[in-house]
Protein backbone atom coordinates (compact mmCIF):
# COMPACT_ATOMS: atom_id res chain seq x y z
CA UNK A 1 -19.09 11.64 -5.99
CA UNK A 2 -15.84 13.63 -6.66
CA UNK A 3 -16.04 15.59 -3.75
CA UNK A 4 -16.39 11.83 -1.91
CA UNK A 5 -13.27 11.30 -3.46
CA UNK A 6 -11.36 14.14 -3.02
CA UNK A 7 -12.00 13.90 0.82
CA UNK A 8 -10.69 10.33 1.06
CA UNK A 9 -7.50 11.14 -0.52
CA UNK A 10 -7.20 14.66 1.78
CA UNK A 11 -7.67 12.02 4.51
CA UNK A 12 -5.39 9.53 3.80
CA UNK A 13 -2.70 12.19 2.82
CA UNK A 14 -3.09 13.34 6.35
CA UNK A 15 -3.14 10.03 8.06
CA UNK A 16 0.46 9.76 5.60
CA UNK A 17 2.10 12.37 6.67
CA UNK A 18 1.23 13.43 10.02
CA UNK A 19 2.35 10.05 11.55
CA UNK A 20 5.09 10.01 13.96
CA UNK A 21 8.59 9.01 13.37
CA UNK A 22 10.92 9.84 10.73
CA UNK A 23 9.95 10.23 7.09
CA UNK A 24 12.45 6.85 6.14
CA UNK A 25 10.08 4.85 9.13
CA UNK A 26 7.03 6.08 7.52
CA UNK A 27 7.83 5.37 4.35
CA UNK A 28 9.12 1.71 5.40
CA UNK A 29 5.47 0.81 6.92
CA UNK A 30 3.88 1.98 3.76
CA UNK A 31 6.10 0.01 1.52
CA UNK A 32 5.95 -3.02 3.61
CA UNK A 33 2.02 -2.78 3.71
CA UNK A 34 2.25 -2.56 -0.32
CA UNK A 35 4.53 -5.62 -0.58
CA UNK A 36 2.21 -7.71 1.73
CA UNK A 37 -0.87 -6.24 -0.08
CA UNK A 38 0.49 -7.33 -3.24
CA UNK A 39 2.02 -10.92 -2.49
CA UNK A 40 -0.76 -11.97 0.34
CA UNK A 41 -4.37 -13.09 -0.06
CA UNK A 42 -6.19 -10.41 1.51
CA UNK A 43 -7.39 -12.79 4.54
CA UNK A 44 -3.98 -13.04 5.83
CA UNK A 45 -2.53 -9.89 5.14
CA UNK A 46 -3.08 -7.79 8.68
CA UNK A 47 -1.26 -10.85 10.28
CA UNK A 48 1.44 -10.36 8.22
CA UNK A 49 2.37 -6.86 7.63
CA UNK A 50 1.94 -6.20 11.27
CA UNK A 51 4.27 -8.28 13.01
CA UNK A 52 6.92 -7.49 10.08
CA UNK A 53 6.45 -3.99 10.60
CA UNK A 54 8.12 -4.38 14.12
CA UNK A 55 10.76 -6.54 12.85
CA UNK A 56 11.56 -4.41 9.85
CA UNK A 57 11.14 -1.41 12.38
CA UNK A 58 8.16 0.45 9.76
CA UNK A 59 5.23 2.12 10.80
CA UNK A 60 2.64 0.15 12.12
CA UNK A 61 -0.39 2.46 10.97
CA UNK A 62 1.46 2.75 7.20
CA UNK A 63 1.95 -1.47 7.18
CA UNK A 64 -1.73 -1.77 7.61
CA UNK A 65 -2.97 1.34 5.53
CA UNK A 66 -0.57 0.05 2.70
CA UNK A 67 -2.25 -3.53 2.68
CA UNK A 68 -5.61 -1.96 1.52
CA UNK A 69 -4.04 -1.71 -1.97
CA UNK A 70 -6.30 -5.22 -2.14
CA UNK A 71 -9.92 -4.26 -0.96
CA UNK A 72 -12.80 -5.97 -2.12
CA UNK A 73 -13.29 -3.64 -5.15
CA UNK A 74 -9.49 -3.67 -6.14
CA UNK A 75 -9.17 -7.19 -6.72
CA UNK A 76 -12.04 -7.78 -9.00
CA UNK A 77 -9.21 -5.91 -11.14
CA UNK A 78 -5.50 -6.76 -9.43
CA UNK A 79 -6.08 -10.39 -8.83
CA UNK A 80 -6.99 -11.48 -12.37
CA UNK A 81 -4.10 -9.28 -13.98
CA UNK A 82 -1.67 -10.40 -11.33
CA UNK A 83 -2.91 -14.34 -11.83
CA UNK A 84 -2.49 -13.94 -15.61
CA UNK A 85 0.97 -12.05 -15.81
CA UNK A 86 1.98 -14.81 -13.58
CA UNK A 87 0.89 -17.15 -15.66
CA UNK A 88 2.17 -15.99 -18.80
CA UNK A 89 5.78 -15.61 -16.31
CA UNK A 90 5.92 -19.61 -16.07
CA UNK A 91 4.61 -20.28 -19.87
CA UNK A 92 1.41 -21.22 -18.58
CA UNK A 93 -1.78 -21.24 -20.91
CA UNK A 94 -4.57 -19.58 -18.97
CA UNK A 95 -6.69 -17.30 -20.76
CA UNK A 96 -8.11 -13.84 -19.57
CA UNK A 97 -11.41 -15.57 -18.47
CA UNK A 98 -9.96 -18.38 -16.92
CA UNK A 99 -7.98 -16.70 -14.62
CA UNK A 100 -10.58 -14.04 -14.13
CA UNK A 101 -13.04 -16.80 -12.95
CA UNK A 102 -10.25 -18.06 -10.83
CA UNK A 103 -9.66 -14.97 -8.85
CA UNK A 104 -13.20 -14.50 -8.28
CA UNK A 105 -12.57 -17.83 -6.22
CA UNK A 106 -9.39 -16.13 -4.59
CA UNK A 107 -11.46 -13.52 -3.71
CA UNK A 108 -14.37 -15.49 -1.78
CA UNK A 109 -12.03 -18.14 0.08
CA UNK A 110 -10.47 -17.21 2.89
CA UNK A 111 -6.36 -18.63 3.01
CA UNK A 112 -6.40 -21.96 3.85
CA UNK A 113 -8.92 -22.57 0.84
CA UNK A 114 -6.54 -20.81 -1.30
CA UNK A 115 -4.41 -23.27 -0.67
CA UNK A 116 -6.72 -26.01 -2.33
CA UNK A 117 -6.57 -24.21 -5.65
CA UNK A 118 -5.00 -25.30 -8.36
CA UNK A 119 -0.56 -25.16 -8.12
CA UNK A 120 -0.23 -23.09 -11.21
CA UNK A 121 -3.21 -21.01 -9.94
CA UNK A 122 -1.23 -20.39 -6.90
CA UNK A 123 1.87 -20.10 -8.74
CA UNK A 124 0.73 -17.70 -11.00
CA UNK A 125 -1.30 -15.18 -8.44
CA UNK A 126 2.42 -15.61 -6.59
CA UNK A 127 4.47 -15.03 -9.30
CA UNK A 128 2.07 -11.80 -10.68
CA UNK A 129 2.05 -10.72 -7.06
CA UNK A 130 5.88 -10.67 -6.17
CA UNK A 131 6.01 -8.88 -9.99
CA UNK A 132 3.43 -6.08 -8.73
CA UNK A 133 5.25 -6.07 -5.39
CA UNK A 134 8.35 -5.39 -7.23
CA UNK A 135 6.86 -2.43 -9.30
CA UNK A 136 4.74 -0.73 -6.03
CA UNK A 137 6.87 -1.18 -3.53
CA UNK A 138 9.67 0.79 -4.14
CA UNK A 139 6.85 3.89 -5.77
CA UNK A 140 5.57 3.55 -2.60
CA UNK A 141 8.73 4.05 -0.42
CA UNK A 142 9.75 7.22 -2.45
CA UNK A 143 6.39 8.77 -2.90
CA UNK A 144 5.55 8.15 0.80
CA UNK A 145 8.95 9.50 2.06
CA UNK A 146 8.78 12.41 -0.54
CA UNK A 147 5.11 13.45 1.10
CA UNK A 148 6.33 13.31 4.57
CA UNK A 149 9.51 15.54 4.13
CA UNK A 150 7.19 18.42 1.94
CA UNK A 151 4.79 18.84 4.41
CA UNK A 152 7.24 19.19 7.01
CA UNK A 153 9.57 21.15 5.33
CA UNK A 154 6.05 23.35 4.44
CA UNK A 155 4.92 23.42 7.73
CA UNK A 156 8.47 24.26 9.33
CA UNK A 157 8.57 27.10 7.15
CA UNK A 158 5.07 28.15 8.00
CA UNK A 159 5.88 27.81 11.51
CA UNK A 160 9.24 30.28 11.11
CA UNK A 161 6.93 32.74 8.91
CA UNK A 162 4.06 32.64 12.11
CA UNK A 163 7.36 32.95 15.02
CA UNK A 164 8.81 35.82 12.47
CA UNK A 165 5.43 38.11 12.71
CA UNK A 166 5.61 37.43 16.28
CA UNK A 167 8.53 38.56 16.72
CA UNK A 168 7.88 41.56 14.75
CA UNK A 169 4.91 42.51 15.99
CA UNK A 170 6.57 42.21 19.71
CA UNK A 171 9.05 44.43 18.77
CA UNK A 172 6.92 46.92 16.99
CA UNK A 173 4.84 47.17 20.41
């Protein structure tokens, strides 16, 4: 299970870094998919992040990667925390297993029955989510931009080692 794991992170690292564009673009598309991930219901989230990864100029590939910070297994855990800090933001009086049972109906309506939930339901999963946003986003724009420059400063340097032998093996000959 471990291994499982530790090939889906190898993967995603790769799909990370080894886009094109500039380390700052990469990192923009990442961040933007994190902020959408965070503030959107996960039904509309694709239709967001997307279109304001053009306008925002961001990696298209990192805006929808970044989104999956929601999944279906995530949000048995992110929704109810995000509903509850939000609540507790606008002095509401929600318990832990209200809002828990609340974002279990987040989680099985698609948007436009989100919208028929209660107002300080949807304030509170807004407020939590613009609070997560506010916590991820900018982790995400620094850790993704920090991945992208290593590897290629590693693999430039790799590259000049490999040309180096080259050369000295050409000139030993």
């Amino acid at each position: 299970m471990a291994h499982h794991w530790k090939r889906k992170l190898i993967c995603l690292y790769a799909k990370i870094v080894r886009d094109d564009g500039s380390p700052s673009y990469i990192a923009r598309g990442w961040a933007i998919g994190m902020f959408i991930g965070c503030v959107i219901p996960m039904s509309a989230q694709l239709v967001i992040s997307i279109p304001l990864s053009f306008v925002l100029r961001g990696s298209k590939i990192g805006a929808a990667l970044g989104t999956f910070i929601t999944n279906p297994v995530t949000v048995l855990f992110i929704y109810p925390a995000q509903c509850w800090v939000g609540n507790k933001i606008i002095g509401g009086d929600l318990t832990w297993e209200a809002t828990e049972k609340a974002a279990r109906g987040i989680v099985k309506l698609d948007f436009s029955g989100f919208l028929h939930l209660g107002g300080d339901l949807i304030a509170s999963f807004f407020i939590g989510g613009f609070l997560l946003a506010a916590v991820c986003t900018p982790i995400t724009y620094f850790g993704v931009y920090h991945l992208v420059v290593r590897y290629r400063r590693i693999k430039a340097a790799l590259k000049a080692k490999r040309m180096a032998q080259k050369a000295e093996k050409t000139k030993a000959e």
